[in-house]
PDB file of N, CA and C in Angstrom:
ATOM      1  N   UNK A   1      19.654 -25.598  -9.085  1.00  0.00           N
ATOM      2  CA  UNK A   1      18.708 -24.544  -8.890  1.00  0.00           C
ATOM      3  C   UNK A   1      17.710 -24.458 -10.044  1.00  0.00           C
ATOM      4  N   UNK A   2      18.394 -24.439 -11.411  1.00  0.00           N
ATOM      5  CA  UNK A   2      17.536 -24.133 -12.582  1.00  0.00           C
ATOM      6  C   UNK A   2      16.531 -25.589 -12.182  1.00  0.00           C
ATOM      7  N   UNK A   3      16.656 -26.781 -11.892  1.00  0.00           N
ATOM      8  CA  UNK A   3      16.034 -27.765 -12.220  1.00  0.00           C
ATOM      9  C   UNK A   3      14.460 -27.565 -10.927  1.00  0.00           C
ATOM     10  N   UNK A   4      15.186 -27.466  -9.639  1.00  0.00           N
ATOM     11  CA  UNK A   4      13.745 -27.212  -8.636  1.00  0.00           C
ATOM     12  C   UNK A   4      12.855 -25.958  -9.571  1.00  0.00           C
ATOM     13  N   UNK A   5      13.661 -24.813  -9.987  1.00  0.00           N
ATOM     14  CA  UNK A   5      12.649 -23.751 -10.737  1.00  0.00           C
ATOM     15  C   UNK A   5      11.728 -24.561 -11.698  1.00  0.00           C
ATOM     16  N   UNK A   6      12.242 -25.052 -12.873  1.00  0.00           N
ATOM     17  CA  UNK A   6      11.560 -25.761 -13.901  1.00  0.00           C
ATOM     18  C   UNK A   6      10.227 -26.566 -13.281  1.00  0.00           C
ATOM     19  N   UNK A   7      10.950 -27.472 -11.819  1.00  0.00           N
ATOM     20  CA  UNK A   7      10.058 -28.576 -11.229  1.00  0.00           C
ATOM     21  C   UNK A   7       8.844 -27.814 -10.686  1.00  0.00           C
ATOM     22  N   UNK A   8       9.116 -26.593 -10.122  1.00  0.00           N
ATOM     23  CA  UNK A   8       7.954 -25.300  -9.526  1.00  0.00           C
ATOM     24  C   UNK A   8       7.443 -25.139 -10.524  1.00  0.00           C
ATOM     25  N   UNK A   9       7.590 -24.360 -11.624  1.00  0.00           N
ATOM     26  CA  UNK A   9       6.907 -23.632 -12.269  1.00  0.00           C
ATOM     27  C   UNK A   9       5.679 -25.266 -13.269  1.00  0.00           C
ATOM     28  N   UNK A  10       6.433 -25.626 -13.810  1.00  0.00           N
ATOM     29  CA  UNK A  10       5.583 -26.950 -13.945  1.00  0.00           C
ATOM     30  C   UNK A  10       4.561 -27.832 -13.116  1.00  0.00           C
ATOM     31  N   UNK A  11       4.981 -27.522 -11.642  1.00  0.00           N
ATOM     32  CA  UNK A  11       4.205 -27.970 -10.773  1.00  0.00           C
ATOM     33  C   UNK A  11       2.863 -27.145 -10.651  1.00  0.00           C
ATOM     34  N   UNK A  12       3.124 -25.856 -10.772  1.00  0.00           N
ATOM     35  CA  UNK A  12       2.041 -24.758 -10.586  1.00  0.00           C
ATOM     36  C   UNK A  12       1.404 -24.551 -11.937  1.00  0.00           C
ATOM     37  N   UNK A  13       1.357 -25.026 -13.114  1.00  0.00           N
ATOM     38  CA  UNK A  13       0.580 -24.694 -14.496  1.00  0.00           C
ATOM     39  C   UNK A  13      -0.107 -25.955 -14.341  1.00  0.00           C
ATOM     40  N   UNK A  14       0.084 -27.333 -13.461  1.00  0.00           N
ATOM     41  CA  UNK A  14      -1.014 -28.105 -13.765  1.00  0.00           C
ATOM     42  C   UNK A  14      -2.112 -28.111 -12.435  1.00  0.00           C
ATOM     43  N   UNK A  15      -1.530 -27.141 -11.339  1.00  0.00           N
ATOM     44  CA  UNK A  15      -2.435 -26.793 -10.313  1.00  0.00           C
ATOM     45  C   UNK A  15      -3.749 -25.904 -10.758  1.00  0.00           C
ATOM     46  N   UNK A  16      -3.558 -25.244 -11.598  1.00  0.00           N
ATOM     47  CA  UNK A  16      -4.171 -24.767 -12.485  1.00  0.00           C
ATOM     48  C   UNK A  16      -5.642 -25.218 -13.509  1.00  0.00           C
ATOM     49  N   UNK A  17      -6.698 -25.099 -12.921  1.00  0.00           N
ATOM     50  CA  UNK A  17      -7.214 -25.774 -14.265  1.00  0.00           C
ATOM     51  C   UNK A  17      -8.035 -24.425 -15.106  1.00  0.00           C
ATOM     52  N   UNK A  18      -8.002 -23.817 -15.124  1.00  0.00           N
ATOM     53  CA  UNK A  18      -8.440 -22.594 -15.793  1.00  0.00           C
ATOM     54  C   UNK A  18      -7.443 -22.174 -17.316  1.00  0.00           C
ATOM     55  N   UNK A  19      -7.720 -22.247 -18.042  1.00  0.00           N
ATOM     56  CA  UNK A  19      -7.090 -22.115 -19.315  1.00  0.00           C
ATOM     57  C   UNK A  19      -5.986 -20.591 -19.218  1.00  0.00           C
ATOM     58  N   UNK A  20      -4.998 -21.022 -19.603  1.00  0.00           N
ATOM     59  CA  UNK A  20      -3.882 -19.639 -19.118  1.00  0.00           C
ATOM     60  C   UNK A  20      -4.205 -18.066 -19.628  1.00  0.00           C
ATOM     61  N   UNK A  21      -4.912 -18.191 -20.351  1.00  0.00           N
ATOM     62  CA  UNK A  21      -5.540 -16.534 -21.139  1.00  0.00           C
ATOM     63  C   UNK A  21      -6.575 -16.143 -20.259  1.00  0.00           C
ATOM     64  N   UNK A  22      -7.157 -16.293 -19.546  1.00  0.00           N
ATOM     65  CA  UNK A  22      -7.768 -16.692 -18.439  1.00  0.00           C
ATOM     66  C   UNK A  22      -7.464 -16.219 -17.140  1.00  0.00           C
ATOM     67  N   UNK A  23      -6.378 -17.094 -17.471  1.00  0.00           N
ATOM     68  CA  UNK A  23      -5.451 -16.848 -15.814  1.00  0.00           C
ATOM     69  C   UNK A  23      -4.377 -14.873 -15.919  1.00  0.00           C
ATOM     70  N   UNK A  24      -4.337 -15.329 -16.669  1.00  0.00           N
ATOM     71  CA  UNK A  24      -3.555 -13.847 -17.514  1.00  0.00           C
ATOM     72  C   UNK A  24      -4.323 -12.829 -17.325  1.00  0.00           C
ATOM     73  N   UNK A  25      -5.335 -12.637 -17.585  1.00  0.00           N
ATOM     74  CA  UNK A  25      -6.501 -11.530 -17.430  1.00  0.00           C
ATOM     75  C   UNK A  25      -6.580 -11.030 -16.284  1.00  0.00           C
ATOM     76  N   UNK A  26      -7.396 -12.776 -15.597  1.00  0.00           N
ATOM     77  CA  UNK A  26      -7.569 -12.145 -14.152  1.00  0.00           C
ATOM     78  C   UNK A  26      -6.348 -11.744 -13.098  1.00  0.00           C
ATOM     79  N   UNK A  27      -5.233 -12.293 -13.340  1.00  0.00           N
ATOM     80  CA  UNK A  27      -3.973 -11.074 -12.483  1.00  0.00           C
ATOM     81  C   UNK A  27      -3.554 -10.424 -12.633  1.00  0.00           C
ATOM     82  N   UNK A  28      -3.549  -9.796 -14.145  1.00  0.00           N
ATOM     83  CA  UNK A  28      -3.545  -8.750 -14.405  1.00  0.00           C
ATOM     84  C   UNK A  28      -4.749  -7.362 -14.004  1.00  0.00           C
ATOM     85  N   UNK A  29      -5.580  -8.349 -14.285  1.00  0.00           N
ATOM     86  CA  UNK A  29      -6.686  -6.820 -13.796  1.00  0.00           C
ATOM     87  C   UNK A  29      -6.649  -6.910 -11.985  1.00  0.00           C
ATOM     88  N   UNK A  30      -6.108  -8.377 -11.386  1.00  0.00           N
ATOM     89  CA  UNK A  30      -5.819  -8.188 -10.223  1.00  0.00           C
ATOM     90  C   UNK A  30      -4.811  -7.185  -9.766  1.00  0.00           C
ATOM     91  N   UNK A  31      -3.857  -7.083 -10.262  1.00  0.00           N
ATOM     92  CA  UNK A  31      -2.738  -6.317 -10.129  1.00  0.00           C
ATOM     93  C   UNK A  31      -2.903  -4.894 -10.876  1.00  0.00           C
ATOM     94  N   UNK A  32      -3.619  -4.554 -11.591  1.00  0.00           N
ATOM     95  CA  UNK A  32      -3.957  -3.253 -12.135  1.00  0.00           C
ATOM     96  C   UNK A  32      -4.819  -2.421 -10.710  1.00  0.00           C
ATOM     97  N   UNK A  33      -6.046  -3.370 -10.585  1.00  0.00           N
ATOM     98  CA  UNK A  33      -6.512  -2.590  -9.052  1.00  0.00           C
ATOM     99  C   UNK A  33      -5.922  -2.939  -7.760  1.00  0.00           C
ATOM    100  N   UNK A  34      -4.981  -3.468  -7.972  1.00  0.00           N
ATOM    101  CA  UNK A  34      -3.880  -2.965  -6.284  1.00  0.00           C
ATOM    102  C   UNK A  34      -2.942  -1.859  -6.727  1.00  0.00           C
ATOM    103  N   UNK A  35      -2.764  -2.106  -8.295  1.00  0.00           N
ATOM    104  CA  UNK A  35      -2.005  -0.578  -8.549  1.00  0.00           C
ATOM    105  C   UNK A  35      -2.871   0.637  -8.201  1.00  0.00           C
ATOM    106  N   UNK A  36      -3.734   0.764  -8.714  1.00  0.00           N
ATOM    107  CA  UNK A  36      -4.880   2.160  -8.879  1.00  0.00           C
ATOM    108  C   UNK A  36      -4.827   2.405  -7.189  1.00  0.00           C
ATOM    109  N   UNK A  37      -5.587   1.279  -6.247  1.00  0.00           N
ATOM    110  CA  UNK A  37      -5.833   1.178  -5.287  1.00  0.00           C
ATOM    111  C   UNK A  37      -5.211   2.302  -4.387  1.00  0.00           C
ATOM    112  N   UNK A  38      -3.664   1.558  -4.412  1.00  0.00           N
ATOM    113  CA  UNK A  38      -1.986   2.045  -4.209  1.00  0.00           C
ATOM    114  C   UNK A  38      -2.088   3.734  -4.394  1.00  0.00           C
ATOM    115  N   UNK A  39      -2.143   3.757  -6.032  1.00  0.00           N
ATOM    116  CA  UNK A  39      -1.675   4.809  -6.294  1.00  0.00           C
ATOM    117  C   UNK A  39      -2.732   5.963  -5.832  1.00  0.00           C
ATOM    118  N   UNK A  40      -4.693   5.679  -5.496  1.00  0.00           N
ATOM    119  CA  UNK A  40      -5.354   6.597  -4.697  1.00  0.00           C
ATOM    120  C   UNK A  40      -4.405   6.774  -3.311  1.00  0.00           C
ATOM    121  N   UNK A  41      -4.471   5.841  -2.386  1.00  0.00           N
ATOM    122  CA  UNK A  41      -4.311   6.174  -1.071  1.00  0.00           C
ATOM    123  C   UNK A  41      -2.468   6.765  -1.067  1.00  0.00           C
ATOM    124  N   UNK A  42      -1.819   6.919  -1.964  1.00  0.00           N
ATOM    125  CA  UNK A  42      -0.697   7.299  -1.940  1.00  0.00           C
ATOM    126  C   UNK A  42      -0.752   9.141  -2.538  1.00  0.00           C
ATOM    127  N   UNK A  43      -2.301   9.112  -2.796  1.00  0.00           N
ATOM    128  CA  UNK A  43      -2.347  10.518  -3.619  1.00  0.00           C
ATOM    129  C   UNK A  43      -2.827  10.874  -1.976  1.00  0.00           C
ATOM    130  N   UNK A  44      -3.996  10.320  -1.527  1.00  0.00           N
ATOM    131  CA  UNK A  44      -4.339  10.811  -0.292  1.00  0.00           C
ATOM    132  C   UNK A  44      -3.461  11.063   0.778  1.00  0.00           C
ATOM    133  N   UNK A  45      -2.522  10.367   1.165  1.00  0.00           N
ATOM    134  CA  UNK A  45      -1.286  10.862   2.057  1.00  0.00           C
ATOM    135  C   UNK A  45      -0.745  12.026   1.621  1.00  0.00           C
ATOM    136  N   UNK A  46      -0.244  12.192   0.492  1.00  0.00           N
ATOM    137  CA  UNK A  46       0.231  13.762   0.015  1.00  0.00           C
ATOM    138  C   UNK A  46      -0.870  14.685   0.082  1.00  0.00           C
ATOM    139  N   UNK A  47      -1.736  14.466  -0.127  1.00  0.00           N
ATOM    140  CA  UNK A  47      -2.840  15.523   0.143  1.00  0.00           C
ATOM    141  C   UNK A  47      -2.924  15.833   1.731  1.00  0.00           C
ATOM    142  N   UNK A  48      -3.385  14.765   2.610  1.00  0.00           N
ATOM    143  CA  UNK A  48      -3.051  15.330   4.010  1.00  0.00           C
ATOM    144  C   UNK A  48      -1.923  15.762   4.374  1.00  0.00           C
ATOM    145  N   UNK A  49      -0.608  15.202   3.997  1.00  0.00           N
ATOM    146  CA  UNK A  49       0.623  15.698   4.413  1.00  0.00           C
ATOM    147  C   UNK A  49       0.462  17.160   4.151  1.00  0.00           C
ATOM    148  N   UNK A  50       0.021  17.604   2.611  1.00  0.00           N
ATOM    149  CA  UNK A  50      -0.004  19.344   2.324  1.00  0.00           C
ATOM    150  C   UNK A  50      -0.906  19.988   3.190  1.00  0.00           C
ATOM    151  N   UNK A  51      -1.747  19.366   3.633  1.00  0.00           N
ATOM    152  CA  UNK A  51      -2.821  19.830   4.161  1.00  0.00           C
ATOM    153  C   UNK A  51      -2.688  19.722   5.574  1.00  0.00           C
ATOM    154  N   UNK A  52      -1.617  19.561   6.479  1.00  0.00           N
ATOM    155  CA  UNK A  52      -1.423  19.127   7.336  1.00  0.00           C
ATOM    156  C   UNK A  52      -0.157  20.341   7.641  1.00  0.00           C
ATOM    157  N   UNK A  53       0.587  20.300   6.400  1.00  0.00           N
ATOM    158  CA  UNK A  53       1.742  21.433   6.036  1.00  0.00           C
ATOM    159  C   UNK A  53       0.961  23.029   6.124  1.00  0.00           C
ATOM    160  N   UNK A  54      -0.182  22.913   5.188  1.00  0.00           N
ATOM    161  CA  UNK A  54      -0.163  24.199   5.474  1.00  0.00           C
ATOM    162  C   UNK A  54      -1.554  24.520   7.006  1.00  0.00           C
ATOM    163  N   UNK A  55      -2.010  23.920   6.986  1.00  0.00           N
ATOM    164  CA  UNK A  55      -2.889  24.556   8.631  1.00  0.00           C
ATOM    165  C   UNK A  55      -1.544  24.534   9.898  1.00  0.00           C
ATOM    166  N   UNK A  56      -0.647  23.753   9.782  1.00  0.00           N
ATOM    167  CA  UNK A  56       0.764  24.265  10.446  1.00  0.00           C
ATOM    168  C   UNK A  56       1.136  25.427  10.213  1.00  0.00           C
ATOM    169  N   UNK A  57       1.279  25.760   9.241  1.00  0.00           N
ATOM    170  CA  UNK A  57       1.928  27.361   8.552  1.00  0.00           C
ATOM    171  C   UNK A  57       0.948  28.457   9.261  1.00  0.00           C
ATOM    172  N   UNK A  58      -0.517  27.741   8.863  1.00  0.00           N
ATOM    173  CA  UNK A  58      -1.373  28.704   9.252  1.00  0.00           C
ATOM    174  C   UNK A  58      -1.520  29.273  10.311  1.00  0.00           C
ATOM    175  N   UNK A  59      -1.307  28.289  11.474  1.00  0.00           N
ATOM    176  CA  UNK A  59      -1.414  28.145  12.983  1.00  0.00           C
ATOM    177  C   UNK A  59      -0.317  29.017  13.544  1.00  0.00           C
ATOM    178  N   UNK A  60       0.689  28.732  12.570  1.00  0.00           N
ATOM    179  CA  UNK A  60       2.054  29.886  12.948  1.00  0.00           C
ATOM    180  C   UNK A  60       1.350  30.896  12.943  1.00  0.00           C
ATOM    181  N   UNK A  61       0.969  31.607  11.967  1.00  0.00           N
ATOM    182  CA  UNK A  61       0.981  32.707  11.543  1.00  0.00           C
ATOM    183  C   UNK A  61      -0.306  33.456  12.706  1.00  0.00           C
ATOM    184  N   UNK A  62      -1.062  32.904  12.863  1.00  0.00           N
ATOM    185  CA  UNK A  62      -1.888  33.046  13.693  1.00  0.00           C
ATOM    186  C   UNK A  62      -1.567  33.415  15.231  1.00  0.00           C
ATOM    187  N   UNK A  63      -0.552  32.455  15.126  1.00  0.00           N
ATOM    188  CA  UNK A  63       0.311  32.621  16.918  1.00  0.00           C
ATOM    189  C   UNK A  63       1.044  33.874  16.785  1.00  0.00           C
ATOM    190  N   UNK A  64       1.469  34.147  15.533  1.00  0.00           N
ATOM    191  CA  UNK A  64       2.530  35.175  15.958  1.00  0.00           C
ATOM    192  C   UNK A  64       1.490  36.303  15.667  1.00  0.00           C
ATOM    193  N   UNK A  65       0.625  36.783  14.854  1.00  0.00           N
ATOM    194  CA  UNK A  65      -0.719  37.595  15.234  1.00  0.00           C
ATOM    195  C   UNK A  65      -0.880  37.787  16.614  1.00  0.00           C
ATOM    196  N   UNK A  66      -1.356  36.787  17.162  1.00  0.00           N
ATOM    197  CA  UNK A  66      -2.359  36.831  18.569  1.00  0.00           C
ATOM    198  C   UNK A  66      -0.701  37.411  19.854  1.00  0.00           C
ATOM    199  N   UNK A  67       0.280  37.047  19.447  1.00  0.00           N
ATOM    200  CA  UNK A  67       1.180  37.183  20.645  1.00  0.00           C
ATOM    201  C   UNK A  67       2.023  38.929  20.227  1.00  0.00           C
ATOM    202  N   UNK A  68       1.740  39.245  18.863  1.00  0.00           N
ATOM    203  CA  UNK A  68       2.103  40.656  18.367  1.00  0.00           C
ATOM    204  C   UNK A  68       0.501  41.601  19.201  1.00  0.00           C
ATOM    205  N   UNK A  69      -0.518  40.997  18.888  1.00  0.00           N
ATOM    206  CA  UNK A  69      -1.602  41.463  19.547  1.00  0.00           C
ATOM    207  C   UNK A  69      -1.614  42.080  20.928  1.00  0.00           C
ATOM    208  N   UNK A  70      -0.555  40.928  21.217  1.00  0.00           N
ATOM    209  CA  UNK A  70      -0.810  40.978  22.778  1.00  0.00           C
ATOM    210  C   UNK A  70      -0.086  41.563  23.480  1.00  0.00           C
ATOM    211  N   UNK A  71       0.996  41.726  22.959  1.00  0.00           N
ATOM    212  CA  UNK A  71       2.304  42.410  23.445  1.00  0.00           C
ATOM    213  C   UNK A  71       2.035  44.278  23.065  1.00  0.00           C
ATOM    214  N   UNK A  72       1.038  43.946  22.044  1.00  0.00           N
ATOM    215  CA  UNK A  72       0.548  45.807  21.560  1.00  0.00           C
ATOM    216  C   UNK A  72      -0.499  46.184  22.616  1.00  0.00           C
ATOM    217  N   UNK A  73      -1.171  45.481  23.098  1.00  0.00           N
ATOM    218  CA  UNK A  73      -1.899  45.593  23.965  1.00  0.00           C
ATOM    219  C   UNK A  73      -1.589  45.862  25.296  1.00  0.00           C
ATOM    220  N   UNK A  74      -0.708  44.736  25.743  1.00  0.00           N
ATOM    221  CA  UNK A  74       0.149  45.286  26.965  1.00  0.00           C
ATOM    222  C   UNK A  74       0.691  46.766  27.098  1.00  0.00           C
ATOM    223  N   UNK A  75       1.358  47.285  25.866  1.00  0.00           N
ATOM    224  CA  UNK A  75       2.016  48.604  25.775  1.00  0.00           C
ATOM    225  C   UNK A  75       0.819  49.755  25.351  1.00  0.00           C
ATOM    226  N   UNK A  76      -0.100  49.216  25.054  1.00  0.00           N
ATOM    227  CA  UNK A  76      -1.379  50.515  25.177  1.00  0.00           C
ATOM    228  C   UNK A  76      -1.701  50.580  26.849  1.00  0.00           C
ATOM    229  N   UNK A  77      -1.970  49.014  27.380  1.00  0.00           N
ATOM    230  CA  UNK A  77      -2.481  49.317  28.325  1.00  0.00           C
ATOM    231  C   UNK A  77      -1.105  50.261  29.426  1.00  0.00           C
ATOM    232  N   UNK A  78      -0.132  50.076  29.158  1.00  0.00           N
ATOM    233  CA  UNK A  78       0.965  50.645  29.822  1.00  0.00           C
ATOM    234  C   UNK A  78       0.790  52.311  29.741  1.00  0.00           C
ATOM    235  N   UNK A  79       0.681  52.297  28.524  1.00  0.00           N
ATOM    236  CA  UNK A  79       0.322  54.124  28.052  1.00  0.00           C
ATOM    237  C   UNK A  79      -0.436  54.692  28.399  1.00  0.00           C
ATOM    238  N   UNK A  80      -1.817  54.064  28.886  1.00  0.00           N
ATOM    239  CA  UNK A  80      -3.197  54.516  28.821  1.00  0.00           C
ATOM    240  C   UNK A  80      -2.846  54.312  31.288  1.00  0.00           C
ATOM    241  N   UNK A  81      -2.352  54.167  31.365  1.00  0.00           N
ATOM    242  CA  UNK A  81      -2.150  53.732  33.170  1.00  0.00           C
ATOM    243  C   UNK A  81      -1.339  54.885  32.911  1.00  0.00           C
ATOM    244  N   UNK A  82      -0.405  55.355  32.304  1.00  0.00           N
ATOM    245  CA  UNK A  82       0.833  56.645  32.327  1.00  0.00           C
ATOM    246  C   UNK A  82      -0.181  57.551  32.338  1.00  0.00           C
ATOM    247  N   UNK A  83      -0.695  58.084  31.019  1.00  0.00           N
ATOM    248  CA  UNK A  83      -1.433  59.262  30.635  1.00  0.00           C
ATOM    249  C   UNK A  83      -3.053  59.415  31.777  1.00  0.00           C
ATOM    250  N   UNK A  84      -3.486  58.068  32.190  1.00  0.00           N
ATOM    251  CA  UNK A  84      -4.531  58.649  33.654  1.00  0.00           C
ATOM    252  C   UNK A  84      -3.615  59.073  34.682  1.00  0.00           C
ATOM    253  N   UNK A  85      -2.566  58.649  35.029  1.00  0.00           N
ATOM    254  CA  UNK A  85      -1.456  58.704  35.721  1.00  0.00           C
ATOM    255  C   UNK A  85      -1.530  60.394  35.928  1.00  0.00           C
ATOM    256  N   UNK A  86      -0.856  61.161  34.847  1.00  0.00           N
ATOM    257  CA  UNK A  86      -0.650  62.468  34.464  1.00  0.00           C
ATOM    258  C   UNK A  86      -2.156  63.158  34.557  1.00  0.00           C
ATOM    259  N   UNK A  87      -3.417  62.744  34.085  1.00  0.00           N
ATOM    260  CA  UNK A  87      -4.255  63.726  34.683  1.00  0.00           C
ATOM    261  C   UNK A  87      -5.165  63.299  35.191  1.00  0.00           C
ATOM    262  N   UNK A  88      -4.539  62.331  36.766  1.00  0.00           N
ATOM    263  CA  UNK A  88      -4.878  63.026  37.933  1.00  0.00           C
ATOM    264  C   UNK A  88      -3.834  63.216  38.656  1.00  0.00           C
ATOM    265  N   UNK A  89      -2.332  63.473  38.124  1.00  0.00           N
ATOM    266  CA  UNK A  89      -1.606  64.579  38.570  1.00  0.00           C
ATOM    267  C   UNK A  89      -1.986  66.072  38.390  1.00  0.00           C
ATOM    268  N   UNK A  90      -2.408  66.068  37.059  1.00  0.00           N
ATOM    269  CA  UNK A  90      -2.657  67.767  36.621  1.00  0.00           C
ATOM    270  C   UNK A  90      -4.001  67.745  37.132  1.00  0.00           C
ATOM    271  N   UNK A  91      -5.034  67.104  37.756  1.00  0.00           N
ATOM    272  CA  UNK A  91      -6.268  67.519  38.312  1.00  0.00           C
ATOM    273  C   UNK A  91      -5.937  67.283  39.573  1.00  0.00           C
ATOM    274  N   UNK A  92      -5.341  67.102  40.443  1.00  0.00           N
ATOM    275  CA  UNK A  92      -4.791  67.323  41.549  1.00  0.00           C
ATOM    276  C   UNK A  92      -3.960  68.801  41.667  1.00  0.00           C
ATOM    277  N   UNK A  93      -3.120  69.194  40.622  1.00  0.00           N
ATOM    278  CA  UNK A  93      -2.155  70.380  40.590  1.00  0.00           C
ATOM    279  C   UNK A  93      -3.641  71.550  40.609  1.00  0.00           C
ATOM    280  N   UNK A  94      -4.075  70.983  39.815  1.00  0.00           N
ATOM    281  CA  UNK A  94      -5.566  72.060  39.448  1.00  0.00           C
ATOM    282  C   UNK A  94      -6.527  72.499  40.885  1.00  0.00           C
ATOM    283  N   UNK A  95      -6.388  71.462  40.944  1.00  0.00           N
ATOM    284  CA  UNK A  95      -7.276  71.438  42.293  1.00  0.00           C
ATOM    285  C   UNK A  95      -6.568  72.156  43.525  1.00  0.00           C
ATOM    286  N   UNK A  96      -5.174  71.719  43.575  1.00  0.00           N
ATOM    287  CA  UNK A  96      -4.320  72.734  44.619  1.00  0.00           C
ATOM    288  C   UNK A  96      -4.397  74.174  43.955  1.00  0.00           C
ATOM    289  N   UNK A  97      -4.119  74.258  42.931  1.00  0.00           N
ATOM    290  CA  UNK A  97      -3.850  75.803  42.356  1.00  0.00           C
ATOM    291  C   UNK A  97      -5.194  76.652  42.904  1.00  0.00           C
ATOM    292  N   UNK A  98      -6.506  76.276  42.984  1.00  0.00           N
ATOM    293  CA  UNK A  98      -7.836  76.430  43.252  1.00  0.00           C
ATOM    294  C   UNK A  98      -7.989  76.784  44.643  1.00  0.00           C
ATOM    295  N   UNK A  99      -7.304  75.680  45.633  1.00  0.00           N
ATOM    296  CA  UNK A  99      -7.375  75.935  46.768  1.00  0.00           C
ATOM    297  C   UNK A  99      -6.683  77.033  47.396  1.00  0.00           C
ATOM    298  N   UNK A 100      -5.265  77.073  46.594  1.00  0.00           N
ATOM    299  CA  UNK A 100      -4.334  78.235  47.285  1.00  0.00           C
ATOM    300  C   UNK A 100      -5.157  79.518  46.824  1.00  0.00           C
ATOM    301  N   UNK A 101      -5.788  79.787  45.300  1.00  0.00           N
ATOM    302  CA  UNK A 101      -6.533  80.975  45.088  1.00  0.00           C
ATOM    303  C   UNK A 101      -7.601  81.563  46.235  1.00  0.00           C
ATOM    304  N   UNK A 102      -8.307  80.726  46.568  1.00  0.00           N
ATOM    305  CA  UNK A 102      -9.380  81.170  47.443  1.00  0.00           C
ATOM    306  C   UNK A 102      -8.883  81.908  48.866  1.00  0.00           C
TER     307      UNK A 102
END
């Protein structure tokens, strides 16, 4: 095993014709901007993920607003059908009380 490694790595420094300080630089600064690269679009996923987290939260909160809304609404409109309910019972009672007077 050690001997094919030796035979590789020797094989690949004379594939090479660029002087090795050289070669050193440029994969390094190659590999510095796939790091940076990396490490933006890995900041950008957490940013949408939070941002994704909270307009979820938000959307809750919103639903349970609009369905508390709605359910208060139902029970006004329930109250407000009772209480016309009652006067035009009592303007009906009124109206008989009126008729029997005369």
């Amino acid at each position: 095993m050690d001997a094919t490694a030796e035979a590789n790595a020797a094989a690949t420094r004379e594939d090479y014709k660029s002087r090795p300080g050289a070669l050193i630089w440029f994969f390094r600064k190659s590999r510095d901007r796939w790091k940076s690269k990396h490490q933006n679009l890995k900041a950008k996923v957490k940013g949408f993920k939070n941002q994704i987290a909270a307009v979820t939260k938000s959307r809750e909160q919103w639903r349970a607003k609009a369905e508390s809304a709605g359910e208060q609404v139902t029970a006004l409109e329930t109250e407000n059908a009772a209480l016309r309910a009652q006067i035009a019972a009592w303007e009906e009672k009124k109206k008989r009380t009126r008729e029997v007077a005369r």
